[in-house]
PDB file of N, CA and C in Angstrom:
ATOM      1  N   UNK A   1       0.822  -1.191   0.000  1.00  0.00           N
ATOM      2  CA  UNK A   1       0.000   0.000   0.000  1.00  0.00           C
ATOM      3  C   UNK A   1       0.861   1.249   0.000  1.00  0.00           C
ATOM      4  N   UNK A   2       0.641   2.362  -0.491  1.00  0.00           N
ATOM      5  CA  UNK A   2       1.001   3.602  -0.611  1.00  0.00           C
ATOM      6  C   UNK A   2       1.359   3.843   0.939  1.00  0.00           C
ATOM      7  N   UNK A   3       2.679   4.797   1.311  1.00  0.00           N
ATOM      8  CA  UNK A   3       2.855   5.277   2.477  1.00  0.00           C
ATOM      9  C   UNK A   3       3.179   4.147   3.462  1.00  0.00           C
ATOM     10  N   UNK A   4       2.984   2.585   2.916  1.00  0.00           N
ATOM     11  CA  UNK A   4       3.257   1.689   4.218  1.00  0.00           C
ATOM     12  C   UNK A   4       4.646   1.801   4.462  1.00  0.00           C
ATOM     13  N   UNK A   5       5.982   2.385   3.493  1.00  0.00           N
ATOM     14  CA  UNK A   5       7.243   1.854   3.600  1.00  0.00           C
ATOM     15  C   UNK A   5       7.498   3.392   4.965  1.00  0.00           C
ATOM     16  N   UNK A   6       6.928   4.525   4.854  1.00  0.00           N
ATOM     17  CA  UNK A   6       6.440   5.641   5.567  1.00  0.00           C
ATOM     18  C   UNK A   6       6.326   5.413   7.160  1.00  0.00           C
ATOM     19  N   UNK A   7       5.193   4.352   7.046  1.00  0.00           N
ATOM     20  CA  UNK A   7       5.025   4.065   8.412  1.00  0.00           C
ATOM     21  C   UNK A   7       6.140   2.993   9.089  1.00  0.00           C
ATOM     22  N   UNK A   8       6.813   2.061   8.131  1.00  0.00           N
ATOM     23  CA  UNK A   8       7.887   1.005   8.930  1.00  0.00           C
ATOM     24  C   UNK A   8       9.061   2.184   9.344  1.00  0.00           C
ATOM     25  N   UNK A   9       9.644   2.861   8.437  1.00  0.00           N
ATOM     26  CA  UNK A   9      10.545   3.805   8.631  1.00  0.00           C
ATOM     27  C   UNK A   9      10.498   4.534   9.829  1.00  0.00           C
ATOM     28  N   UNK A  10       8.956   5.162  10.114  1.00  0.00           N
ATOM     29  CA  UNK A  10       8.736   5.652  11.251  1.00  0.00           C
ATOM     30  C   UNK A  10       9.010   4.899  12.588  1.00  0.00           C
ATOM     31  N   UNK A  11       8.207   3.822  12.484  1.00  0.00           N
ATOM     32  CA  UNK A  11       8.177   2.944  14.026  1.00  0.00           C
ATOM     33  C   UNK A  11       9.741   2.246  13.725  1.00  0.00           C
ATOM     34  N   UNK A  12      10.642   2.349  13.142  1.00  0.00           N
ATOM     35  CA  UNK A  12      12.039   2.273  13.073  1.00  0.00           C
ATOM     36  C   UNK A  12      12.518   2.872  14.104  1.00  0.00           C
ATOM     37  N   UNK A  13      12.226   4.100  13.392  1.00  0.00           N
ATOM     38  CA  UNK A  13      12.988   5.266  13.496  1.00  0.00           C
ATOM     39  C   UNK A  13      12.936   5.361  15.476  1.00  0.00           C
ATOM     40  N   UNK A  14      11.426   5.484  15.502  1.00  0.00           N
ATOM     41  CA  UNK A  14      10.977   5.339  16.887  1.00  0.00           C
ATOM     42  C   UNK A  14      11.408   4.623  18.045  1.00  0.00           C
ATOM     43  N   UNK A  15      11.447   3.497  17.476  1.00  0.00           N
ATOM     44  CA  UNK A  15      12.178   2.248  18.118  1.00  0.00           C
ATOM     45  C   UNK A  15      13.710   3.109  18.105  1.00  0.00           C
ATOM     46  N   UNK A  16      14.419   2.715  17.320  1.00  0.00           N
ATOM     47  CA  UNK A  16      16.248   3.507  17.787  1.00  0.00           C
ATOM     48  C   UNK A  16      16.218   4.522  18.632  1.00  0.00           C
ATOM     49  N   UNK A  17      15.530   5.289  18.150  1.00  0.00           N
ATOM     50  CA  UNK A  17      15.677   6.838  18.907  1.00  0.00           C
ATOM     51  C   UNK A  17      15.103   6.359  20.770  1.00  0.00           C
ATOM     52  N   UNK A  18      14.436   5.496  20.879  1.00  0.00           N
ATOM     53  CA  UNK A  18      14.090   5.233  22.494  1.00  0.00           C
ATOM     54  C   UNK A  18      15.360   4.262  22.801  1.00  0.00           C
ATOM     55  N   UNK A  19      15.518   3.515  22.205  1.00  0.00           N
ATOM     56  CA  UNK A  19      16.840   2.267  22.488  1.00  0.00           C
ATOM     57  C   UNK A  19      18.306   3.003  22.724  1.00  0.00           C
ATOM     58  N   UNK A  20      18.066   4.713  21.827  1.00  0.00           N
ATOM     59  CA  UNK A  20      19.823   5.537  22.343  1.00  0.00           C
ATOM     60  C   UNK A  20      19.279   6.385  23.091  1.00  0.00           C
ATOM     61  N   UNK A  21      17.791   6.450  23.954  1.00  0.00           N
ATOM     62  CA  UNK A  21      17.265   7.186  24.996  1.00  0.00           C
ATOM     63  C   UNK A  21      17.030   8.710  24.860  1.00  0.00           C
ATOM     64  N   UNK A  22      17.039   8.767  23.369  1.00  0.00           N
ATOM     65  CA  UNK A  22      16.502   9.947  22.822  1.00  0.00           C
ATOM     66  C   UNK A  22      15.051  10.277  23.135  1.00  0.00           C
ATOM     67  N   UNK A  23      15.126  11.595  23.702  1.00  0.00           N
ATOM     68  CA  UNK A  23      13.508  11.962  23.447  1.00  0.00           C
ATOM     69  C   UNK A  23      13.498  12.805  22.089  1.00  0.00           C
ATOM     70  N   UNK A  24      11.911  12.785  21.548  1.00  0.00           N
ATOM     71  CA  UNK A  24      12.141  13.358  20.036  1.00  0.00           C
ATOM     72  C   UNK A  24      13.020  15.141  20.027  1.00  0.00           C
ATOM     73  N   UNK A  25      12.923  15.649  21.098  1.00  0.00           N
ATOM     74  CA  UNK A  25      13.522  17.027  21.099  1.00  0.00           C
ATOM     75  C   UNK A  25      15.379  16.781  21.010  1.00  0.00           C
ATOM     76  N   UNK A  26      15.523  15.993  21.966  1.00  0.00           N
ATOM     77  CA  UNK A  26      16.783  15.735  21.575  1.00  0.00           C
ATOM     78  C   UNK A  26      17.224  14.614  20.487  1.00  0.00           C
ATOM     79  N   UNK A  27      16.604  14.291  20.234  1.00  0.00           N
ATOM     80  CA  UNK A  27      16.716  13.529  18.854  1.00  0.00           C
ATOM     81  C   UNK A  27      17.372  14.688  17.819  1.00  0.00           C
ATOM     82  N   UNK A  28      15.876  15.421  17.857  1.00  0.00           N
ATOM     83  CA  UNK A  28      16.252  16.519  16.675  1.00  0.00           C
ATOM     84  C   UNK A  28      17.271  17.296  16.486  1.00  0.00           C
ATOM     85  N   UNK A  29      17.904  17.874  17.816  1.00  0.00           N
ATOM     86  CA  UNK A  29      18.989  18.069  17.883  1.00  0.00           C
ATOM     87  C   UNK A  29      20.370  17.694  17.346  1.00  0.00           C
ATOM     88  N   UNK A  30      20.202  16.068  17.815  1.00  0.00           N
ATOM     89  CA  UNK A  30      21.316  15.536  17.560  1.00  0.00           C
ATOM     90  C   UNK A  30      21.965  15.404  15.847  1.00  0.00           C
ATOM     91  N   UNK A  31      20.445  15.629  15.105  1.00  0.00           N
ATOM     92  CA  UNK A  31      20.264  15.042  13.905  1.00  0.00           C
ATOM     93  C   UNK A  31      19.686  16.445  12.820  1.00  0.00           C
ATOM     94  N   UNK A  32      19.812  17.267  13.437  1.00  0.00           N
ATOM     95  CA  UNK A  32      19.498  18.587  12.425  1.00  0.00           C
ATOM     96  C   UNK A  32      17.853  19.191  12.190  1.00  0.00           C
ATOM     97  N   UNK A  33      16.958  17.903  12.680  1.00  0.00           N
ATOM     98  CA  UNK A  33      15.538  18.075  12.908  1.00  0.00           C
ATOM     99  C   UNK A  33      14.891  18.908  13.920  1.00  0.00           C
ATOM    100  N   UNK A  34      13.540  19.718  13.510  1.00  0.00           N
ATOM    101  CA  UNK A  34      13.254  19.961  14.329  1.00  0.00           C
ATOM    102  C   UNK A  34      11.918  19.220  15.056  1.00  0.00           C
ATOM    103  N   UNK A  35      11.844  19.084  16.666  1.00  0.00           N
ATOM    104  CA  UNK A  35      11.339  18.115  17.246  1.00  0.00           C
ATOM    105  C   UNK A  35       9.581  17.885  16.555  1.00  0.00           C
ATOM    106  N   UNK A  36       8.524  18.769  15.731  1.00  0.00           N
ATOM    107  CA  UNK A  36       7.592  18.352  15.307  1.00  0.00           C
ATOM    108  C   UNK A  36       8.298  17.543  14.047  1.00  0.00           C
ATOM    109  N   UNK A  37       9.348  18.033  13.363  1.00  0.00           N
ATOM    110  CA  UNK A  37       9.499  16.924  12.346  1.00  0.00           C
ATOM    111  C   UNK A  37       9.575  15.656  12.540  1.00  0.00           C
ATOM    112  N   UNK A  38      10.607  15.322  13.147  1.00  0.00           N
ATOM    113  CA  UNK A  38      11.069  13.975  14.543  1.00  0.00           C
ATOM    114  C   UNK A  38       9.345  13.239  14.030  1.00  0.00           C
ATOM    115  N   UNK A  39       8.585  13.802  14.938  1.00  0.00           N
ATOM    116  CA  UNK A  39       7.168  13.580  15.429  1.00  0.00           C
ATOM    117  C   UNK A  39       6.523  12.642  14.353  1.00  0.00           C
ATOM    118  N   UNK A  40       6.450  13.837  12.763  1.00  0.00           N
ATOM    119  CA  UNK A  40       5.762  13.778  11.886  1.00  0.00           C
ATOM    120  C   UNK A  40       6.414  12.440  10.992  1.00  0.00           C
ATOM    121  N   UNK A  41       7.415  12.471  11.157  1.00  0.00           N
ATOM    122  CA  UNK A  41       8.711  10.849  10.271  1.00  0.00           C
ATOM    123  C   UNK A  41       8.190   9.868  11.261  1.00  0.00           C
ATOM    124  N   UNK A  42       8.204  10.130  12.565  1.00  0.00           N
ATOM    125  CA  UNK A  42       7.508   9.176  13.458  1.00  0.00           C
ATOM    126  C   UNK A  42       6.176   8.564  12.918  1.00  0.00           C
ATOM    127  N   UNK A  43       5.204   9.156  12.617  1.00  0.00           N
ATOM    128  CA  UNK A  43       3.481   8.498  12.555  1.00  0.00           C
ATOM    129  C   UNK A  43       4.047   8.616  11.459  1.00  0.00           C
ATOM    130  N   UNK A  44       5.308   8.394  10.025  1.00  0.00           N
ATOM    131  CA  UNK A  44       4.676   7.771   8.775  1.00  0.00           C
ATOM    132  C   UNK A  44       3.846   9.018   7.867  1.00  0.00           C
ATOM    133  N   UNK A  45       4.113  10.705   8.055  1.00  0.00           N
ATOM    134  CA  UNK A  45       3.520  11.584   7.928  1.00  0.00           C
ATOM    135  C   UNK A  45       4.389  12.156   6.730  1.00  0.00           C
ATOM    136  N   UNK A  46       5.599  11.667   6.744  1.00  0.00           N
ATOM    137  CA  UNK A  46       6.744  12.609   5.683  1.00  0.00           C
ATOM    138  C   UNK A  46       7.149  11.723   4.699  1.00  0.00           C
ATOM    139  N   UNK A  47       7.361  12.011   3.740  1.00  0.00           N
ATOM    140  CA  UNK A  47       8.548  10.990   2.614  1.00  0.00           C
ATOM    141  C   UNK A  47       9.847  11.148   3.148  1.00  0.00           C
ATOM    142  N   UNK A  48      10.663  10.549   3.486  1.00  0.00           N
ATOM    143  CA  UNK A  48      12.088  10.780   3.400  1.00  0.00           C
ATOM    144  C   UNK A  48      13.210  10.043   2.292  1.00  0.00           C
ATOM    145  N   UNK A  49      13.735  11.219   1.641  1.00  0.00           N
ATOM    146  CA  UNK A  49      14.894  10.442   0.520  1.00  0.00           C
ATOM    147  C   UNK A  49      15.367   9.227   0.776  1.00  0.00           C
ATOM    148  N   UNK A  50      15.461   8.641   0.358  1.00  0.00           N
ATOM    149  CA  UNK A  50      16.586   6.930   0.808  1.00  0.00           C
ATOM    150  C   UNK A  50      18.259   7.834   1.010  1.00  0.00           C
ATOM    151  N   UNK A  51      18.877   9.019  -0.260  1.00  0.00           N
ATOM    152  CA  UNK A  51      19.779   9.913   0.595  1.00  0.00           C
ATOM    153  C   UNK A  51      20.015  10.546   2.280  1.00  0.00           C
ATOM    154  N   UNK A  52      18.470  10.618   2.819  1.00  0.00           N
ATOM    155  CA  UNK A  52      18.177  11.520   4.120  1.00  0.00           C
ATOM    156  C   UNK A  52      18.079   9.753   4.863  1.00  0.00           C
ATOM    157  N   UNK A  53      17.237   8.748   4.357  1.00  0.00           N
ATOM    158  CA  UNK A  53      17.462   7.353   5.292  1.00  0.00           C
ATOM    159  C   UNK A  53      18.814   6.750   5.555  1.00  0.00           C
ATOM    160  N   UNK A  54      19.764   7.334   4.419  1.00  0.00           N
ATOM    161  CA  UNK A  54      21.319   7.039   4.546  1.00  0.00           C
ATOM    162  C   UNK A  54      21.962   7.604   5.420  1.00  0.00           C
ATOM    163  N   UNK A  55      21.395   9.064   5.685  1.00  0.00           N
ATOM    164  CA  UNK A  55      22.312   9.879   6.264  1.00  0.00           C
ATOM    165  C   UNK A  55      22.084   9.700   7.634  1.00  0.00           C
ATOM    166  N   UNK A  56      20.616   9.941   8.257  1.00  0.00           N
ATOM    167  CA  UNK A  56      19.865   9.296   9.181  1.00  0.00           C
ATOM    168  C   UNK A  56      20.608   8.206   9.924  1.00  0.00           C
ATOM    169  N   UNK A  57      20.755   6.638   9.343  1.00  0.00           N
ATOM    170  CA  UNK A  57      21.179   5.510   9.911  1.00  0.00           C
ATOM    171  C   UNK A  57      22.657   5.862   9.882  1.00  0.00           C
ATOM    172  N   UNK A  58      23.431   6.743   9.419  1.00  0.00           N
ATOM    173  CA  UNK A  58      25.029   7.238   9.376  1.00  0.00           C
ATOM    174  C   UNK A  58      25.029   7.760  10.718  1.00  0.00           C
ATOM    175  N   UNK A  59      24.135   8.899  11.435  1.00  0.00           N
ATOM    176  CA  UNK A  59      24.275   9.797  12.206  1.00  0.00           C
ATOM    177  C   UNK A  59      23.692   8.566  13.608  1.00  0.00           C
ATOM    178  N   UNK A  60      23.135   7.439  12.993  1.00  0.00           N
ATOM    179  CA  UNK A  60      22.410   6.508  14.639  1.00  0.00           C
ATOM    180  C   UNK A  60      23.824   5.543  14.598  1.00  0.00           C
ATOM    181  N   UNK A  61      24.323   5.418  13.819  1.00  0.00           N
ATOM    182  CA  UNK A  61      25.239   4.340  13.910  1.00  0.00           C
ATOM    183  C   UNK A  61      24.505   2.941  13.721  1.00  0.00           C
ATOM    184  N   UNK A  62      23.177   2.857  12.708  1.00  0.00           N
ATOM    185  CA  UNK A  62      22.989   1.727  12.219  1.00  0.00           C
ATOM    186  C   UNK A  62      23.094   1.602  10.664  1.00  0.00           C
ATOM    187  N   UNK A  63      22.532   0.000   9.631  1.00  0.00           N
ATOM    188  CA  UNK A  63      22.397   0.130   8.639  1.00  0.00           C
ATOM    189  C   UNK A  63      21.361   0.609   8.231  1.00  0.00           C
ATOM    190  N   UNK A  64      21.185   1.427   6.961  1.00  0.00           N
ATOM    191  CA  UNK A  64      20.118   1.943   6.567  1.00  0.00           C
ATOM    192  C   UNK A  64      19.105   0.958   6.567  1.00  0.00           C
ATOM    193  N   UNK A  65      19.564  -0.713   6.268  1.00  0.00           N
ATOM    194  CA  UNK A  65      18.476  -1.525   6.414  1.00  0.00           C
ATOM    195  C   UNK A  65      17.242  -1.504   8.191  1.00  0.00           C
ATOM    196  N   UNK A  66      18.383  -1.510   8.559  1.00  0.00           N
ATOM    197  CA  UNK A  66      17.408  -1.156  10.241  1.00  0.00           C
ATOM    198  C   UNK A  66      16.251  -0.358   9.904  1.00  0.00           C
ATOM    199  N   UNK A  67      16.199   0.445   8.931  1.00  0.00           N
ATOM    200  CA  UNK A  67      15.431   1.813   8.893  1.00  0.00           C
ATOM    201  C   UNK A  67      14.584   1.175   8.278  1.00  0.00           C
ATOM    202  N   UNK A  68      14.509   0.695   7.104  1.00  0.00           N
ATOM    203  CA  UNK A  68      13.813   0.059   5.767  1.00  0.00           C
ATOM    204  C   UNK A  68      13.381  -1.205   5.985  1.00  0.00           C
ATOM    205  N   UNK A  69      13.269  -2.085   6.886  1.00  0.00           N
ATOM    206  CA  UNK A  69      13.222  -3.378   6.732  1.00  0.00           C
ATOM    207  C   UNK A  69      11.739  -3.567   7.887  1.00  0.00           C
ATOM    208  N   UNK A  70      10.836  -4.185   7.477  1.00  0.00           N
ATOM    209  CA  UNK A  70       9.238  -4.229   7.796  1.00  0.00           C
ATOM    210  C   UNK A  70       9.661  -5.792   8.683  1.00  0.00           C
ATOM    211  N   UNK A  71      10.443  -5.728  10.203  1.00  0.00           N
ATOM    212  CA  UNK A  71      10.318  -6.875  10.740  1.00  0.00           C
ATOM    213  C   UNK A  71      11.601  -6.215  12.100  1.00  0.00           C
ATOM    214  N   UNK A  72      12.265  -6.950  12.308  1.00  0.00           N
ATOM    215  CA  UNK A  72      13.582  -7.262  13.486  1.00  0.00           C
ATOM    216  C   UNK A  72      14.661  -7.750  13.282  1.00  0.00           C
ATOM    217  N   UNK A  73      15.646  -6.730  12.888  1.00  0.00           N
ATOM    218  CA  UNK A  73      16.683  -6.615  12.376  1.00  0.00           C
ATOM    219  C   UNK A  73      17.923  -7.017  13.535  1.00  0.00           C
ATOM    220  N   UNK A  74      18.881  -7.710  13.999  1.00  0.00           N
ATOM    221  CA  UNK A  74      19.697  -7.465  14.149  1.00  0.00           C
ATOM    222  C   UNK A  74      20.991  -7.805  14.027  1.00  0.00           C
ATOM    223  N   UNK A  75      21.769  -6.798  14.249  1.00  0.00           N
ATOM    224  CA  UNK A  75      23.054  -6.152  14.008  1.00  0.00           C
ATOM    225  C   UNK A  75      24.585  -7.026  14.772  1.00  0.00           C
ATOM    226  N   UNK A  76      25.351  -7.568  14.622  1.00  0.00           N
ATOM    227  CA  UNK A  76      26.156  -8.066  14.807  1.00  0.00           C
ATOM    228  C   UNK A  76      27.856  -7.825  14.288  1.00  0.00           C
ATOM    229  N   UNK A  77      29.010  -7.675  15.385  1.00  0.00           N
ATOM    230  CA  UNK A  77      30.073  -7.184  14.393  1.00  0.00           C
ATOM    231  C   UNK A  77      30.424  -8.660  13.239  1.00  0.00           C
ATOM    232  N   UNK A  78      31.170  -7.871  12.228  1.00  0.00           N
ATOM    233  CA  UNK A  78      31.326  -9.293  11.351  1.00  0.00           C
ATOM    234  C   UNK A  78      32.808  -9.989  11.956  1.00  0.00           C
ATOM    235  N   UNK A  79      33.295  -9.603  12.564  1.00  0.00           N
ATOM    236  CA  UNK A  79      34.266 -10.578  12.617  1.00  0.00           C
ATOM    237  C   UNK A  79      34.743 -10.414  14.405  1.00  0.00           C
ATOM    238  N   UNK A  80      34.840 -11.362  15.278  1.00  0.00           N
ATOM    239  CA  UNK A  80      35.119 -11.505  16.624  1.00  0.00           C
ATOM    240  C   UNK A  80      36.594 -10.303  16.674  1.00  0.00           C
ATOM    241  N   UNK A  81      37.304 -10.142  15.680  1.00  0.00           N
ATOM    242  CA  UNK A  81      38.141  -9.294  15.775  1.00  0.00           C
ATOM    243  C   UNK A  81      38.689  -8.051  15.908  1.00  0.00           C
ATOM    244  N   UNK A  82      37.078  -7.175  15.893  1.00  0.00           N
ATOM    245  CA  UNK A  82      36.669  -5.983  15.953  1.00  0.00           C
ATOM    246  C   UNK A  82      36.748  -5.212  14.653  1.00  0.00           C
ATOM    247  N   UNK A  83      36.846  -6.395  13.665  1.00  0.00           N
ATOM    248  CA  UNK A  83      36.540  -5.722  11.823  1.00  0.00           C
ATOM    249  C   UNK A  83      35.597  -5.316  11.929  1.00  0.00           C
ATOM    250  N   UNK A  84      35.475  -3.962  11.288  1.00  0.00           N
ATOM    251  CA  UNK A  84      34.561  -2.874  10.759  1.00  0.00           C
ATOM    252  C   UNK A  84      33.842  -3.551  10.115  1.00  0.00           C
ATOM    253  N   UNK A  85      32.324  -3.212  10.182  1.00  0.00           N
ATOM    254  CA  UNK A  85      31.453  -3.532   9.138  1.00  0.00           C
ATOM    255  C   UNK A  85      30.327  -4.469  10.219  1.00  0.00           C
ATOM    256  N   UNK A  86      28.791  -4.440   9.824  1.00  0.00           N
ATOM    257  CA  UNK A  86      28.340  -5.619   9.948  1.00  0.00           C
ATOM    258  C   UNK A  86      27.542  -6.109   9.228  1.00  0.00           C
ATOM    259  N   UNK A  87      27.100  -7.778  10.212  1.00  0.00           N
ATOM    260  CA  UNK A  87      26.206  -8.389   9.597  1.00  0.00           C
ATOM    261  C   UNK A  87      24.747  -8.374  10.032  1.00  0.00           C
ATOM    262  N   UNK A  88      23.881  -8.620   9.185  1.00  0.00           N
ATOM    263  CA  UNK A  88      22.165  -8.227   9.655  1.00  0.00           C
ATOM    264  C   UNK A  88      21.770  -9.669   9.645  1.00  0.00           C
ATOM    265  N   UNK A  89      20.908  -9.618  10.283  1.00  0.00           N
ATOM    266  CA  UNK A  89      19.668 -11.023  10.770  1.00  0.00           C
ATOM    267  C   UNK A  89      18.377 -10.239  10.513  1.00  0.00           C
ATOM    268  N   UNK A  90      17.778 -11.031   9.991  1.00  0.00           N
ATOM    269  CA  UNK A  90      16.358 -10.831   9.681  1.00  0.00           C
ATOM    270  C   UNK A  90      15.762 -11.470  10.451  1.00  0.00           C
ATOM    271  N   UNK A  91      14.551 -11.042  11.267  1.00  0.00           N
ATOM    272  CA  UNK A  91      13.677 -12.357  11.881  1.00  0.00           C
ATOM    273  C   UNK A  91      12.337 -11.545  12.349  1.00  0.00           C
ATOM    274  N   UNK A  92      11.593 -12.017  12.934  1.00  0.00           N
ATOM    275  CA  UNK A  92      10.697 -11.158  13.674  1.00  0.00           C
ATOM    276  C   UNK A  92       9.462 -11.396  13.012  1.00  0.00           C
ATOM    277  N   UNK A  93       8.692 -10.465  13.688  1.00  0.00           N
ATOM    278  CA  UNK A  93       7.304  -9.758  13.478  1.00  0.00           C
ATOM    279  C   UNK A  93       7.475  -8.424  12.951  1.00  0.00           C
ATOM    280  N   UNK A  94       6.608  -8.379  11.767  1.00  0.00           N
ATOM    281  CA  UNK A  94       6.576  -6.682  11.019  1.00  0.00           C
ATOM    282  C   UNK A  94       6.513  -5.737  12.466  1.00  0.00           C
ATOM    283  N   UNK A  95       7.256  -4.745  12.548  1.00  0.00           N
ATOM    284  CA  UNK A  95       7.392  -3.409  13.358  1.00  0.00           C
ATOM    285  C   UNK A  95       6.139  -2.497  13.449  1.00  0.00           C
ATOM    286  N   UNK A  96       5.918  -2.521  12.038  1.00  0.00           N
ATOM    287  CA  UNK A  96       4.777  -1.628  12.141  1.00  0.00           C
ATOM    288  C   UNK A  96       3.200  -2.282  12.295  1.00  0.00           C
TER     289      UNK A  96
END
Protein backbone atom coordinates (compact mmCIF):
# COMPACT_ATOMS: atom_id res chain seq x y z
CA UNK A 1 0.00 0.00 0.00
CA UNK A 2 1.00 3.60 -0.61
CA UNK A 3 2.85 5.28 2.48
CA UNK A 4 3.26 1.69 4.22
CA UNK A 5 7.24 1.85 3.60
CA UNK A 6 6.44 5.64 5.57
CA UNK A 7 5.02 4.06 8.41
CA UNK A 8 7.89 1.01 8.93
CA UNK A 9 10.54 3.81 8.63
CA UNK A 10 8.74 5.65 11.25
CA UNK A 11 8.18 2.94 14.03
CA UNK A 12 12.04 2.27 13.07
CA UNK A 13 12.99 5.27 13.50
CA UNK A 14 10.98 5.34 16.89
CA UNK A 15 12.18 2.25 18.12
CA UNK A 16 16.25 3.51 17.79
CA UNK A 17 15.68 6.84 18.91
CA UNK A 18 14.09 5.23 22.49
CA UNK A 19 16.84 2.27 22.49
CA UNK A 20 19.82 5.54 22.34
CA UNK A 21 17.26 7.19 25.00
CA UNK A 22 16.50 9.95 22.82
CA UNK A 23 13.51 11.96 23.45
CA UNK A 24 12.14 13.36 20.04
CA UNK A 25 13.52 17.03 21.10
CA UNK A 26 16.78 15.74 21.57
CA UNK A 27 16.72 13.53 18.85
CA UNK A 28 16.25 16.52 16.68
CA UNK A 29 18.99 18.07 17.88
CA UNK A 30 21.32 15.54 17.56
CA UNK A 31 20.26 15.04 13.90
CA UNK A 32 19.50 18.59 12.43
CA UNK A 33 15.54 18.08 12.91
CA UNK A 34 13.25 19.96 14.33
CA UNK A 35 11.34 18.12 17.25
CA UNK A 36 7.59 18.35 15.31
CA UNK A 37 9.50 16.92 12.35
CA UNK A 38 11.07 13.97 14.54
CA UNK A 39 7.17 13.58 15.43
CA UNK A 40 5.76 13.78 11.89
CA UNK A 41 8.71 10.85 10.27
CA UNK A 42 7.51 9.18 13.46
CA UNK A 43 3.48 8.50 12.55
CA UNK A 44 4.68 7.77 8.78
CA UNK A 45 3.52 11.58 7.93
CA UNK A 46 6.74 12.61 5.68
CA UNK A 47 8.55 10.99 2.61
CA UNK A 48 12.09 10.78 3.40
CA UNK A 49 14.89 10.44 0.52
CA UNK A 50 16.59 6.93 0.81
CA UNK A 51 19.78 9.91 0.60
CA UNK A 52 18.18 11.52 4.12
CA UNK A 53 17.46 7.35 5.29
CA UNK A 54 21.32 7.04 4.55
CA UNK A 55 22.31 9.88 6.26
CA UNK A 56 19.87 9.30 9.18
CA UNK A 57 21.18 5.51 9.91
CA UNK A 58 25.03 7.24 9.38
CA UNK A 59 24.27 9.80 12.21
CA UNK A 60 22.41 6.51 14.64
CA UNK A 61 25.24 4.34 13.91
CA UNK A 62 22.99 1.73 12.22
CA UNK A 63 22.40 0.13 8.64
CA UNK A 64 20.12 1.94 6.57
CA UNK A 65 18.48 -1.52 6.41
CA UNK A 66 17.41 -1.16 10.24
CA UNK A 67 15.43 1.81 8.89
CA UNK A 68 13.81 0.06 5.77
CA UNK A 69 13.22 -3.38 6.73
CA UNK A 70 9.24 -4.23 7.80
CA UNK A 71 10.32 -6.87 10.74
CA UNK A 72 13.58 -7.26 13.49
CA UNK A 73 16.68 -6.62 12.38
CA UNK A 74 19.70 -7.46 14.15
CA UNK A 75 23.05 -6.15 14.01
CA UNK A 76 26.16 -8.07 14.81
CA UNK A 77 30.07 -7.18 14.39
CA UNK A 78 31.33 -9.29 11.35
CA UNK A 79 34.27 -10.58 12.62
CA UNK A 80 35.12 -11.50 16.62
CA UNK A 81 38.14 -9.29 15.78
CA UNK A 82 36.67 -5.98 15.95
CA UNK A 83 36.54 -5.72 11.82
CA UNK A 84 34.56 -2.87 10.76
CA UNK A 85 31.45 -3.53 9.14
CA UNK A 86 28.34 -5.62 9.95
CA UNK A 87 26.21 -8.39 9.60
CA UNK A 88 22.17 -8.23 9.66
CA UNK A 89 19.67 -11.02 10.77
CA UNK A 90 16.36 -10.83 9.68
CA UNK A 91 13.68 -12.36 11.88
CA UNK A 92 10.70 -11.16 13.67
CA UNK A 93 7.30 -9.76 13.48
CA UNK A 94 6.58 -6.68 11.02
CA UNK A 95 7.39 -3.41 13.36
CA UNK A 96 4.78 -1.63 12.14
Amino acid sequence: MEGDLQVVVGANLRRVRRQMGFSQESFGQHVGWHRTFVGAVERGERNLTLRTVERLADQLDVHPLALLFDGVATFRPVAEDGTTGRAITFSGDPVA
